[in-house]
Every structure is written in structure tokens, then in C-alpha cells.
PDB file of N, CA and C in Angstrom:
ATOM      1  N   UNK A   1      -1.680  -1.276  -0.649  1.00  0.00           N
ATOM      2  CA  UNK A   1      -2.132  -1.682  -1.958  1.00  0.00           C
ATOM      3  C   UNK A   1      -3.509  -1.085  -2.196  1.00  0.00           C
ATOM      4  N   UNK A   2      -3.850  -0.206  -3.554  1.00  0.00           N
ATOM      5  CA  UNK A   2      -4.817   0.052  -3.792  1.00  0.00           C
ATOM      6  C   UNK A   2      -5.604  -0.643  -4.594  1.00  0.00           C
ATOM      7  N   UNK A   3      -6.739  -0.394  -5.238  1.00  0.00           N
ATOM      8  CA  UNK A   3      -7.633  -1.411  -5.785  1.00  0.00           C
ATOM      9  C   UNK A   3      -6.904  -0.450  -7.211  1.00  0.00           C
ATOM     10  N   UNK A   4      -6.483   0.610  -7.471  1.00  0.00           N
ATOM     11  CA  UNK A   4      -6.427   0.706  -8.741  1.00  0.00           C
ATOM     12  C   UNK A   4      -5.087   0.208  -9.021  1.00  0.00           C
ATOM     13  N   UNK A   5      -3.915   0.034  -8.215  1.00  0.00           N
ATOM     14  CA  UNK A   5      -2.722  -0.610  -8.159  1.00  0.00           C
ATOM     15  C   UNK A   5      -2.984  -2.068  -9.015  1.00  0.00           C
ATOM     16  N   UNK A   6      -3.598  -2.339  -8.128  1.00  0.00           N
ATOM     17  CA  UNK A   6      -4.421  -3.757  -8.422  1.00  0.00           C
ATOM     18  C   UNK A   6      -5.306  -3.896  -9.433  1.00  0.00           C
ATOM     19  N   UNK A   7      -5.755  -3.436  -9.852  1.00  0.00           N
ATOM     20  CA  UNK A   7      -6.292  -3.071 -11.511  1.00  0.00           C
ATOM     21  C   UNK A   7      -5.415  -3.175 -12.233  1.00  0.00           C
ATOM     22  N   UNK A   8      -4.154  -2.136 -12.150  1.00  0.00           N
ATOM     23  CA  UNK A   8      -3.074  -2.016 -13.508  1.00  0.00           C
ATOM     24  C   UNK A   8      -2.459  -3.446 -13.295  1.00  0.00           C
ATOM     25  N   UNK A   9      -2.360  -3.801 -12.446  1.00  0.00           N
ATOM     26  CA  UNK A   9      -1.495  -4.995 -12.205  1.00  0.00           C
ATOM     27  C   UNK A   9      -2.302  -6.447 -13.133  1.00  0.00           C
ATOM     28  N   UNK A  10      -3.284  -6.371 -12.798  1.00  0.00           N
ATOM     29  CA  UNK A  10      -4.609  -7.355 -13.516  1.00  0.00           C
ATOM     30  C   UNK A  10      -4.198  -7.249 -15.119  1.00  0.00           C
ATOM     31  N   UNK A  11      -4.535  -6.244 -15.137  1.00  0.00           N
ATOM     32  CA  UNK A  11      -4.769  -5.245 -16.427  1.00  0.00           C
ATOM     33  C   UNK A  11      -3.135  -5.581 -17.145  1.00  0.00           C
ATOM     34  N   UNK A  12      -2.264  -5.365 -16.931  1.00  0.00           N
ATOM     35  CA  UNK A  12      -1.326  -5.334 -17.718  1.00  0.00           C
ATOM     36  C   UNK A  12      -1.022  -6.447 -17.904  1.00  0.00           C
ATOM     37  N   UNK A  13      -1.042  -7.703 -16.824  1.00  0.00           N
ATOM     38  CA  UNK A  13      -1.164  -9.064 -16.757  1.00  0.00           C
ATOM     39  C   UNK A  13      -1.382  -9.361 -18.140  1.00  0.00           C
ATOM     40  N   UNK A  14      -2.994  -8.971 -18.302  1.00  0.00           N
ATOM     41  CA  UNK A  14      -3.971  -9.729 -19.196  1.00  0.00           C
ATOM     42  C   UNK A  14      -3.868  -9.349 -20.572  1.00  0.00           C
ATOM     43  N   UNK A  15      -3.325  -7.853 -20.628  1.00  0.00           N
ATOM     44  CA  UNK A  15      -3.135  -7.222 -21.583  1.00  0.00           C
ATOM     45  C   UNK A  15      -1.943  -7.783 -22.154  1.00  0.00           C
ATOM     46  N   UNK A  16      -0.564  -8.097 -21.850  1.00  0.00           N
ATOM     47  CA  UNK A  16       0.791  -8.219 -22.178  1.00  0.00           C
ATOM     48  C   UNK A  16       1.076 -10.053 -22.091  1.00  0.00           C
ATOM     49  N   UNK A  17       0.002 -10.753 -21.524  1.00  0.00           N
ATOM     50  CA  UNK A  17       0.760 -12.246 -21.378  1.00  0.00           C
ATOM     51  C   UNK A  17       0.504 -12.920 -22.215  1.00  0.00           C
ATOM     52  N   UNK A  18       0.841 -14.283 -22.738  1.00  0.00           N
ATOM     53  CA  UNK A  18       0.891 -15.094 -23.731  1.00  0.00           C
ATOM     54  C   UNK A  18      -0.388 -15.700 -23.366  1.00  0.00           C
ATOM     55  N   UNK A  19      -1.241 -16.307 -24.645  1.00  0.00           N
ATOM     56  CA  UNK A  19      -2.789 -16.660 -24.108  1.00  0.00           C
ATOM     57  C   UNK A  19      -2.291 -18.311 -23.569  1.00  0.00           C
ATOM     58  N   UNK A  20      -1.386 -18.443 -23.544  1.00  0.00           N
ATOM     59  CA  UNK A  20      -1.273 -19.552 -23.010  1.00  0.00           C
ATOM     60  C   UNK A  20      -1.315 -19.960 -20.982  1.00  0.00           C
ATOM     61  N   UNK A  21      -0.281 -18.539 -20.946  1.00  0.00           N
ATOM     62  CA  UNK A  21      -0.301 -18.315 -19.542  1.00  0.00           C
ATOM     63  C   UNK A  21      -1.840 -17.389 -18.560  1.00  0.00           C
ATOM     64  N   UNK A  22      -2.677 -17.232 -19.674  1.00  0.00           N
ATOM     65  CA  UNK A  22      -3.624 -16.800 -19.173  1.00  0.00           C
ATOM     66  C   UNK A  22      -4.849 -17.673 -18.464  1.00  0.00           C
ATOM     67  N   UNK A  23      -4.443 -17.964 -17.192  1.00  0.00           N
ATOM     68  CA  UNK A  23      -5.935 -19.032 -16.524  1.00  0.00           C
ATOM     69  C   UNK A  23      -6.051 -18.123 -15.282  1.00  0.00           C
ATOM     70  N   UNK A  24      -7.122 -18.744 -14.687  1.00  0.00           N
ATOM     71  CA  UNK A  24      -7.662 -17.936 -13.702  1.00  0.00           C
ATOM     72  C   UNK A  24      -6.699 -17.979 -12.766  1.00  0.00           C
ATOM     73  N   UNK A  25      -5.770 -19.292 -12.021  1.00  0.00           N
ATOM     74  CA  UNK A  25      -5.229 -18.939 -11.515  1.00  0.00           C
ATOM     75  C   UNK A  25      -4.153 -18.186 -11.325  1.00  0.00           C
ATOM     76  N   UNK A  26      -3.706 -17.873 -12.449  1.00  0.00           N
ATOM     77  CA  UNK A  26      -2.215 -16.923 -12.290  1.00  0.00           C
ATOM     78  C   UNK A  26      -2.859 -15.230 -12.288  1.00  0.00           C
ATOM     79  N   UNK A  27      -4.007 -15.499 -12.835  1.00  0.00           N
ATOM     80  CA  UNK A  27      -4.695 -14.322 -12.660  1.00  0.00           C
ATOM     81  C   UNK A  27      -5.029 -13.885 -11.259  1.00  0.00           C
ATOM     82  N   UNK A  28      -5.146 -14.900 -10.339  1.00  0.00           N
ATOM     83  CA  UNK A  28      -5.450 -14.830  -9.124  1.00  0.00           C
ATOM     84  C   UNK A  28      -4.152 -14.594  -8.580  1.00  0.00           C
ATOM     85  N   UNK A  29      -2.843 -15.106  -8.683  1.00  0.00           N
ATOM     86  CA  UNK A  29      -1.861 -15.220  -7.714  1.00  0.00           C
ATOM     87  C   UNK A  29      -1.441 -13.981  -7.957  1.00  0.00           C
ATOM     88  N   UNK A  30      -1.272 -13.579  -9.664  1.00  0.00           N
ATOM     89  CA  UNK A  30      -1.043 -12.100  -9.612  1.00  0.00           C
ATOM     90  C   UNK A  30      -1.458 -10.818  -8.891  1.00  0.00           C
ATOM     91  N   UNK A  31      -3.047 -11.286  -7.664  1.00  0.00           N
ATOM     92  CA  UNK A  31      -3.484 -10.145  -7.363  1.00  0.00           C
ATOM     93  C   UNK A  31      -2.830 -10.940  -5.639  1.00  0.00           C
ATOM     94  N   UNK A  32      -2.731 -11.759  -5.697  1.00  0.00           N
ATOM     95  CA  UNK A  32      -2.432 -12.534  -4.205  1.00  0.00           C
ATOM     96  C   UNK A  32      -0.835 -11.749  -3.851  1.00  0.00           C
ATOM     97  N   UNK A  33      -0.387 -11.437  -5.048  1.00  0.00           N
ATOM     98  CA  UNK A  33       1.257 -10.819  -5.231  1.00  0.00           C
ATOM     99  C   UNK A  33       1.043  -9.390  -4.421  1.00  0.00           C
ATOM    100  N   UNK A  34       0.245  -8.383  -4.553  1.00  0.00           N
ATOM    101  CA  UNK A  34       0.076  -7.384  -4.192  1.00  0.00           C
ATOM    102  C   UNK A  34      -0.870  -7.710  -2.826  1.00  0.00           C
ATOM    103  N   UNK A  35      -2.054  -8.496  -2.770  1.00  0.00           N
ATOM    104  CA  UNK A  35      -2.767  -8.279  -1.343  1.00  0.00           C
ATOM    105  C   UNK A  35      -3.316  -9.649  -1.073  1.00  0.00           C
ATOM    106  N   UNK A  36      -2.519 -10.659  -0.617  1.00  0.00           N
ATOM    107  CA  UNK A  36      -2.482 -12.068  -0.438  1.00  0.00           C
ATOM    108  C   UNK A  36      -4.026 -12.524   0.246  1.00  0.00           C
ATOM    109  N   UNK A  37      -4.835 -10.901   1.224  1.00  0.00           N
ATOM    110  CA  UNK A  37      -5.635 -11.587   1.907  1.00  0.00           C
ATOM    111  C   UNK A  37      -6.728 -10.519   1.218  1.00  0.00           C
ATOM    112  N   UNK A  38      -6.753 -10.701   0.326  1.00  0.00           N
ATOM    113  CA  UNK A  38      -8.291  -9.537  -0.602  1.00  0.00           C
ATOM    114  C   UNK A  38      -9.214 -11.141  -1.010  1.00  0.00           C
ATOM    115  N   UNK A  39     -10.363 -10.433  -0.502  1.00  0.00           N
ATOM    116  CA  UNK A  39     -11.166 -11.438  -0.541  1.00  0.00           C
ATOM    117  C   UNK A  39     -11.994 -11.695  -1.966  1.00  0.00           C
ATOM    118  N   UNK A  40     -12.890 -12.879  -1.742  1.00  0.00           N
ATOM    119  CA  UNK A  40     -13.094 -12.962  -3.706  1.00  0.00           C
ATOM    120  C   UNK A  40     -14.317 -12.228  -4.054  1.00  0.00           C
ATOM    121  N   UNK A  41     -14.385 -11.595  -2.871  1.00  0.00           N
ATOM    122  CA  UNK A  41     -15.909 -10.695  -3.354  1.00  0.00           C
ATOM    123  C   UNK A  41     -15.112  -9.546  -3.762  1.00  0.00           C
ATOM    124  N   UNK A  42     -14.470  -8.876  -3.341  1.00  0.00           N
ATOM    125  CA  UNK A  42     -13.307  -7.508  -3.057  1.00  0.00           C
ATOM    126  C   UNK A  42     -12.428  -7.774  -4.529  1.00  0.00           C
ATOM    127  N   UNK A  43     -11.900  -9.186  -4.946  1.00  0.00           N
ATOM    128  CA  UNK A  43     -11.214  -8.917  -6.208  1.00  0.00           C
ATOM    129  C   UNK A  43     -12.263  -9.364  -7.509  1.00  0.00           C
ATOM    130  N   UNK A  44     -13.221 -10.478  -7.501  1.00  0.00           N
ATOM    131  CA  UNK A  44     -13.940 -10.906  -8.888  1.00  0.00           C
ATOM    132  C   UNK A  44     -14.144  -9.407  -9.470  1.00  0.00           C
ATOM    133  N   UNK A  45     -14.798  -8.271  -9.039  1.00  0.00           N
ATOM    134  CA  UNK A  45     -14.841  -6.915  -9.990  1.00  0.00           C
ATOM    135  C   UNK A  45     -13.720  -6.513 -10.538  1.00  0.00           C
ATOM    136  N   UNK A  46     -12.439  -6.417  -9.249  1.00  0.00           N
ATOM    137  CA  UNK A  46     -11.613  -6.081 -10.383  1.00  0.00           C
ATOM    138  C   UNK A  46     -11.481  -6.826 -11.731  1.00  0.00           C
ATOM    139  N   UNK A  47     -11.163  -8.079 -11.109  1.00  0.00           N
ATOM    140  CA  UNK A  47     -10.951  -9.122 -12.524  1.00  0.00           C
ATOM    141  C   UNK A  47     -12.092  -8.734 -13.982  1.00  0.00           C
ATOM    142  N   UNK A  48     -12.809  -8.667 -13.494  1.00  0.00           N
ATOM    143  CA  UNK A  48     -14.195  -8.347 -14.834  1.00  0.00           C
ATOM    144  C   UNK A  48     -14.096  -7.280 -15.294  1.00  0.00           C
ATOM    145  N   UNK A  49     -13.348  -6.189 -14.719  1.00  0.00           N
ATOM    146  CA  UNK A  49     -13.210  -5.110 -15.022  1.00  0.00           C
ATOM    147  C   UNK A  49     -12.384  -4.790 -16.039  1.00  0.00           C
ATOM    148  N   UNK A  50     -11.218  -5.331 -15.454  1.00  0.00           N
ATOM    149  CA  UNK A  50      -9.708  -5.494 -16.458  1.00  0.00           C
ATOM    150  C   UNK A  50     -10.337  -6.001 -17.753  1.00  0.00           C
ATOM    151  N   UNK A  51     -10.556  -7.433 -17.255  1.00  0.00           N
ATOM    152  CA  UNK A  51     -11.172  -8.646 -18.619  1.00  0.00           C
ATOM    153  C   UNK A  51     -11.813  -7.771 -19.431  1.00  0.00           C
ATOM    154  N   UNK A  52     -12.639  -6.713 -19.142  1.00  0.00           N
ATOM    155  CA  UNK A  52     -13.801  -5.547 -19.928  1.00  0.00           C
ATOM    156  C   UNK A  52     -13.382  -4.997 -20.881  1.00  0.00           C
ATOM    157  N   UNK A  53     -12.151  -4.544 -20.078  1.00  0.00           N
ATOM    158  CA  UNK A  53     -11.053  -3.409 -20.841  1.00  0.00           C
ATOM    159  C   UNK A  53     -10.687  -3.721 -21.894  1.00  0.00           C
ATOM    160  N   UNK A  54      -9.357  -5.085 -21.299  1.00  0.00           N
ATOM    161  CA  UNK A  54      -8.420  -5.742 -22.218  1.00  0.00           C
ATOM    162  C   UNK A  54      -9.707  -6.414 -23.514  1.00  0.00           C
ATOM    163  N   UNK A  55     -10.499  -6.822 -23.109  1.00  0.00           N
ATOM    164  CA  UNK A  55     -11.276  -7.082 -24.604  1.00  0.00           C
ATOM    165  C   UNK A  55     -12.019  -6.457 -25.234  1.00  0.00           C
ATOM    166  N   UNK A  56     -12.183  -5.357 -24.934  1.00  0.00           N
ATOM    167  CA  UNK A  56     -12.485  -4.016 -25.834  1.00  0.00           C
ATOM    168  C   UNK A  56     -11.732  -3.649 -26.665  1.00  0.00           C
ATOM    169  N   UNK A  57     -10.443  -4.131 -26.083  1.00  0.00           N
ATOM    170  CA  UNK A  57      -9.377  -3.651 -27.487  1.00  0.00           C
ATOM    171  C   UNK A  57      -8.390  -4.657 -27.888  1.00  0.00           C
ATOM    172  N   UNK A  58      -9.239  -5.776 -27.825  1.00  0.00           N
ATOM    173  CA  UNK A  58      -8.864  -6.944 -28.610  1.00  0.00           C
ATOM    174  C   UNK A  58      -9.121  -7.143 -30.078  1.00  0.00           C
ATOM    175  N   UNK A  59      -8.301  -7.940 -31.017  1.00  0.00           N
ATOM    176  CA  UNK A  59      -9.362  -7.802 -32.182  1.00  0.00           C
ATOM    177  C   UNK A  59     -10.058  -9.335 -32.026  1.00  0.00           C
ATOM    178  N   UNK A  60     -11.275  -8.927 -32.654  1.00  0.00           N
ATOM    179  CA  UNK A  60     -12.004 -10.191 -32.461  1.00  0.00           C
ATOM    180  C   UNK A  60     -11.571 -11.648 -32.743  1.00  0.00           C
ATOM    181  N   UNK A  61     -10.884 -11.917 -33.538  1.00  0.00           N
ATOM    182  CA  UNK A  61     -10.235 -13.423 -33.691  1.00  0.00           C
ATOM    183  C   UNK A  61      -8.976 -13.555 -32.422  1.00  0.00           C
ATOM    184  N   UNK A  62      -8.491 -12.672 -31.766  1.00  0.00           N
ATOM    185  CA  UNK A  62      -7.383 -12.811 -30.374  1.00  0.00           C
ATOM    186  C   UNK A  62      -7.898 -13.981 -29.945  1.00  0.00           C
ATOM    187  N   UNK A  63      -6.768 -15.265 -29.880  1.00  0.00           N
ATOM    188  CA  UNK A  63      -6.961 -16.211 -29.251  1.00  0.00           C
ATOM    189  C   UNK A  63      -7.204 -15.967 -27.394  1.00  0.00           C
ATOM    190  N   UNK A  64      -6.798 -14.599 -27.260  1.00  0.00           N
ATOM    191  CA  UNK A  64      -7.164 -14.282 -25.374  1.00  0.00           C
ATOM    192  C   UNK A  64      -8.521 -14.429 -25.452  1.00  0.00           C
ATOM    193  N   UNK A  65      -9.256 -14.160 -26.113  1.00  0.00           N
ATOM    194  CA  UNK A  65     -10.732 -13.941 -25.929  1.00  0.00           C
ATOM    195  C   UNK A  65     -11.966 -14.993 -25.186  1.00  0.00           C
ATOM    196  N   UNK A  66     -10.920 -16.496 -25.580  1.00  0.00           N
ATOM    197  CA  UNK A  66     -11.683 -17.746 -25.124  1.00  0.00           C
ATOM    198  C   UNK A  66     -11.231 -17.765 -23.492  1.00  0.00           C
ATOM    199  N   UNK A  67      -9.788 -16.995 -23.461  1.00  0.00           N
ATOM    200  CA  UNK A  67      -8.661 -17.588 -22.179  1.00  0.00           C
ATOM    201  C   UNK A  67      -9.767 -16.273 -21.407  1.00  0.00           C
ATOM    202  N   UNK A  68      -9.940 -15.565 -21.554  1.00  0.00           N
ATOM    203  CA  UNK A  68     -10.696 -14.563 -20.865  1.00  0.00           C
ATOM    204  C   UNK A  68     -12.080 -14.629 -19.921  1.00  0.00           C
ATOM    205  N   UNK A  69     -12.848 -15.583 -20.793  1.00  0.00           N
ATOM    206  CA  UNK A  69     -13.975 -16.057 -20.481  1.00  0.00           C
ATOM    207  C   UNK A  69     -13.947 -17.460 -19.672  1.00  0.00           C
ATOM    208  N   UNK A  70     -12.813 -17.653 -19.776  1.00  0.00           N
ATOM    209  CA  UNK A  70     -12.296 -19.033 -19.206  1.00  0.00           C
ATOM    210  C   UNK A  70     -12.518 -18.342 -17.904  1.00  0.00           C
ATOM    211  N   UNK A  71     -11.335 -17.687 -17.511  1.00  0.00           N
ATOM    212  CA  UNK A  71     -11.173 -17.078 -16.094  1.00  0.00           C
ATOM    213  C   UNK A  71     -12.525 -16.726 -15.505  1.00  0.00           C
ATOM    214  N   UNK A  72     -13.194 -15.961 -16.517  1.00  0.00           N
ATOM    215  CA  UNK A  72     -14.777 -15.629 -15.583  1.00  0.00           C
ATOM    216  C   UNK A  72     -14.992 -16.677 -15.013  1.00  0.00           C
ATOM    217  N   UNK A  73     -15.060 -17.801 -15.976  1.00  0.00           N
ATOM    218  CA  UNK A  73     -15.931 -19.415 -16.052  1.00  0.00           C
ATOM    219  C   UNK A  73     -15.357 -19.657 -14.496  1.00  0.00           C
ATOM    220  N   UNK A  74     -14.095 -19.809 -14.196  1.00  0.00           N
ATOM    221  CA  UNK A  74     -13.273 -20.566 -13.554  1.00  0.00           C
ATOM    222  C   UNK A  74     -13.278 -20.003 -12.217  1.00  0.00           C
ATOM    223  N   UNK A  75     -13.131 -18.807 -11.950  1.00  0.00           N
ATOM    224  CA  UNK A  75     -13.033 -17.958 -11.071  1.00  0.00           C
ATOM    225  C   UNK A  75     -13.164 -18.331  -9.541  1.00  0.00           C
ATOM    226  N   UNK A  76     -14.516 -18.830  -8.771  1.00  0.00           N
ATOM    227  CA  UNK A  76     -14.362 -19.201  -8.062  1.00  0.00           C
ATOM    228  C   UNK A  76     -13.539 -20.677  -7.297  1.00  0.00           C
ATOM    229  N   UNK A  77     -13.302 -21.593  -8.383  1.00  0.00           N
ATOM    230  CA  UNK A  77     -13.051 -22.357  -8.083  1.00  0.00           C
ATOM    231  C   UNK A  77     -11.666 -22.386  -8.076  1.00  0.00           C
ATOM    232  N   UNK A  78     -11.205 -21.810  -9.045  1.00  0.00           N
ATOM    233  CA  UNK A  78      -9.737 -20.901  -9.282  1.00  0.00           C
ATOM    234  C   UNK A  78      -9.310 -20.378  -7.932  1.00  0.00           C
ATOM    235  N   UNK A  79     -10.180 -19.281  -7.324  1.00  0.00           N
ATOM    236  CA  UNK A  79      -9.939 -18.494  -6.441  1.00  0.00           C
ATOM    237  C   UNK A  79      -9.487 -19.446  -5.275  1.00  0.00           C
ATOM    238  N   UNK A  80     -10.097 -20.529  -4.687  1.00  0.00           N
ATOM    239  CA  UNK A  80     -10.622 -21.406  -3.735  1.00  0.00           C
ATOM    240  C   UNK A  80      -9.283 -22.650  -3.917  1.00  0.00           C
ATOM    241  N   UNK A  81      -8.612 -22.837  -4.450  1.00  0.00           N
ATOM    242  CA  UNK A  81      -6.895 -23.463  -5.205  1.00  0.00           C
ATOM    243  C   UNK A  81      -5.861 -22.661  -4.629  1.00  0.00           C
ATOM    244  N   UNK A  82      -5.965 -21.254  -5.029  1.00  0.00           N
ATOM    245  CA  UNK A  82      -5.085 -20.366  -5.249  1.00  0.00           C
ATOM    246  C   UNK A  82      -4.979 -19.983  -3.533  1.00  0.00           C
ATOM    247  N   UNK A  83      -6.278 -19.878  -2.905  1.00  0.00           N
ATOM    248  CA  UNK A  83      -6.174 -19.586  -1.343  1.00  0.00           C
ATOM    249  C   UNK A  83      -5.561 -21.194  -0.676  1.00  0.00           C
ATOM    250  N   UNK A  84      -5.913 -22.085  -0.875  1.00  0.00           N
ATOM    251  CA  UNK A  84      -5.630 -23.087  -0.322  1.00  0.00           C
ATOM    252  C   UNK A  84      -4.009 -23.412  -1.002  1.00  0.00           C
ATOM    253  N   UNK A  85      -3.426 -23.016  -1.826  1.00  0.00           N
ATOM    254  CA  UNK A  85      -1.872 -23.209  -1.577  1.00  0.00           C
ATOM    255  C   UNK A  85      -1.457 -22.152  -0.579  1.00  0.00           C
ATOM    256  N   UNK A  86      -2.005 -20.526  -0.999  1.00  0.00           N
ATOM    257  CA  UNK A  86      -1.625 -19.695  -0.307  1.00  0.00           C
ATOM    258  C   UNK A  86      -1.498 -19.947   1.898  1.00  0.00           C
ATOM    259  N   UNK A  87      -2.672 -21.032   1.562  1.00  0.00           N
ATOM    260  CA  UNK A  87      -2.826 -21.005   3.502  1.00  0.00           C
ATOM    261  C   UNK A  87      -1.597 -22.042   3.737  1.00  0.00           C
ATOM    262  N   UNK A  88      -1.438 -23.156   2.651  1.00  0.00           N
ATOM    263  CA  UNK A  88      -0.381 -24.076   3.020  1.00  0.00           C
ATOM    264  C   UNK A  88       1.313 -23.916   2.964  1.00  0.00           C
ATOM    265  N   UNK A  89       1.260 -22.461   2.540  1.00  0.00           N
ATOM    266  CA  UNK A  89       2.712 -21.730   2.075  1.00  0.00           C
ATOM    267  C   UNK A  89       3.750 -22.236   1.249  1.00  0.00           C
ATOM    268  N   UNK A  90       2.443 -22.817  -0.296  1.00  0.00           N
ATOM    269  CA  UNK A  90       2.922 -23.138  -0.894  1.00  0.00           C
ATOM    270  C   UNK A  90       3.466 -21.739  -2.399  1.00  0.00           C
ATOM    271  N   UNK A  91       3.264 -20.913  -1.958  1.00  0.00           N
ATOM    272  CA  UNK A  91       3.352 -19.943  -2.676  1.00  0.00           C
ATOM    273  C   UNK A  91       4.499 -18.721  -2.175  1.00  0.00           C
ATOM    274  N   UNK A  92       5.156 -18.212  -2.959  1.00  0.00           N
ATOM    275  CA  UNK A  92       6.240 -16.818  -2.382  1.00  0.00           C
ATOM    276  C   UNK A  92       5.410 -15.835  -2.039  1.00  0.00           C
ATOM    277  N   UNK A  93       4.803 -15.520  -1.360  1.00  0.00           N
ATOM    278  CA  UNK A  93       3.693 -14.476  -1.203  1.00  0.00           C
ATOM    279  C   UNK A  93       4.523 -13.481   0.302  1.00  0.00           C
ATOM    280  N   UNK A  94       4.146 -12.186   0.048  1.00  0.00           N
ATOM    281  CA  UNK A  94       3.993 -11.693   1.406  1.00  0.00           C
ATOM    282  C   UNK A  94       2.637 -11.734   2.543  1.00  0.00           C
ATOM    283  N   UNK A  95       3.130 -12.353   4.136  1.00  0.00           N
ATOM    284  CA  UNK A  95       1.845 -12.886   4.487  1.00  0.00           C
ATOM    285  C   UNK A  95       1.545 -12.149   5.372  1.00  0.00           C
ATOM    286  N   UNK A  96       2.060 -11.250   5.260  1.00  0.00           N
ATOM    287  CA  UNK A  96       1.466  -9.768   6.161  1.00  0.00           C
ATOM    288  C   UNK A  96       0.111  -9.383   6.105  1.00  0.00           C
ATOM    289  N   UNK A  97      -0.454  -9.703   7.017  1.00  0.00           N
ATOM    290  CA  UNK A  97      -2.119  -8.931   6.892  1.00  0.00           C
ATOM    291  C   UNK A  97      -1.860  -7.457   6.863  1.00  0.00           C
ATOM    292  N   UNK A  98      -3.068  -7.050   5.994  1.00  0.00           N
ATOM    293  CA  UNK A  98      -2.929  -5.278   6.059  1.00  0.00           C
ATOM    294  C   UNK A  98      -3.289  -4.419   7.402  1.00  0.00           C
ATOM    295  N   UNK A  99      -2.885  -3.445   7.268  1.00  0.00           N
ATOM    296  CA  UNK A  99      -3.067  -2.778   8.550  1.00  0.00           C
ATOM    297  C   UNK A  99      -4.820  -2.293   8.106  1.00  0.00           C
ATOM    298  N   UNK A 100      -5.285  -2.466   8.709  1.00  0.00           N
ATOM    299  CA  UNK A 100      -7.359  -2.117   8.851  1.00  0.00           C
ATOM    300  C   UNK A 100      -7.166  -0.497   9.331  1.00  0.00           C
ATOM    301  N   UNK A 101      -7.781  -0.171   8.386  1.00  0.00           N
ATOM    302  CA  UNK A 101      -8.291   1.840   9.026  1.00  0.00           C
ATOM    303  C   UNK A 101      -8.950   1.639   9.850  1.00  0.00           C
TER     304      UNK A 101
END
């Protein structure tokens, strides 16, 4: 898994989902889908990054815009949920650690 894999993946998430389904955590599990053990220092950029994008080419009244800032808002605590189902295997995840260069 690359970090730009993991970008489009963010990215199309945020770009294509209903602002309803947009909270931090599905934002999180979506990147947990591709690399279950990326840490929250290693993904919060991506996330801000995407969020950057996708609301650059929002129009300004897009109800995503509040759900967006939510996730910033939420993020760690989001993140810190999303690992603690992940450790209790409450989630479909692959739990393969990556192979380290």
C-alpha cells in the first residue's frame, strides 16, 4: 500500500459519499481497509490533504463542508475508536502487518 493509493482512496471516499456518511471514523476505517497498522501521525496528512482537495472544488453552500471540518475536529479521538475496535477484531480488516524495508 502506497500513501498515494491511500490518498485516492481518502480522496474518492470524500469526494463521492453522501455527507451523511462522512465522519471521521469511516474516514479512518477506509484507510484501516488498505493499511490497518498506519499510524495517526503517518495518516492525519493524508486526511488534510484529501479534505484540501475535495473542498477546493466544493461549492461553497456543499453541506460536506461542515462534515469535513468535523473530521479534522474529530480526528484523534476518531482515530483512537477506530484502533481500539480494530485491536478487538471488531472490524473485517486485513491484520497482516506490512513487510518493513
Amino acid at each position: 500500500m502506497s500513501i498515494d493509493s491511500l490518498f485516492t482512496k481518502i480522496y474518492n471516499f470524500l469526494k463521492y459519499a453522501e455527507p451523511r456518511h462522512i465522519i471521521a471514523e469511516t474516514v479512518i476505517y477506509k484507510a484501516f481497509q488498505e493499511n490497518c497498522w498506519i499510524s495517526q501521525d503517518d495518516l492525519r496528512p493524508v486526511v488534510e490533504q484529501a479534505i484540501s482537495l475535495v473542498m477546493s472544488n466544493c461549492a461553497s453552500d456543499s453541506p460536506k463542508l461542515a462534515k469535513f471540518e468535523d473530521v479534522l475536529t474529530r480526528f484523534n479521538g476518531a482515530y483512537d475508536n477506530v484502533r481500539s475496535l480494530r485491536d478487538l477484531g471488531a472490524l473485517d480488516l486485513n491484520l497482516e502487518k506490512p513487510v518493513q524495508k
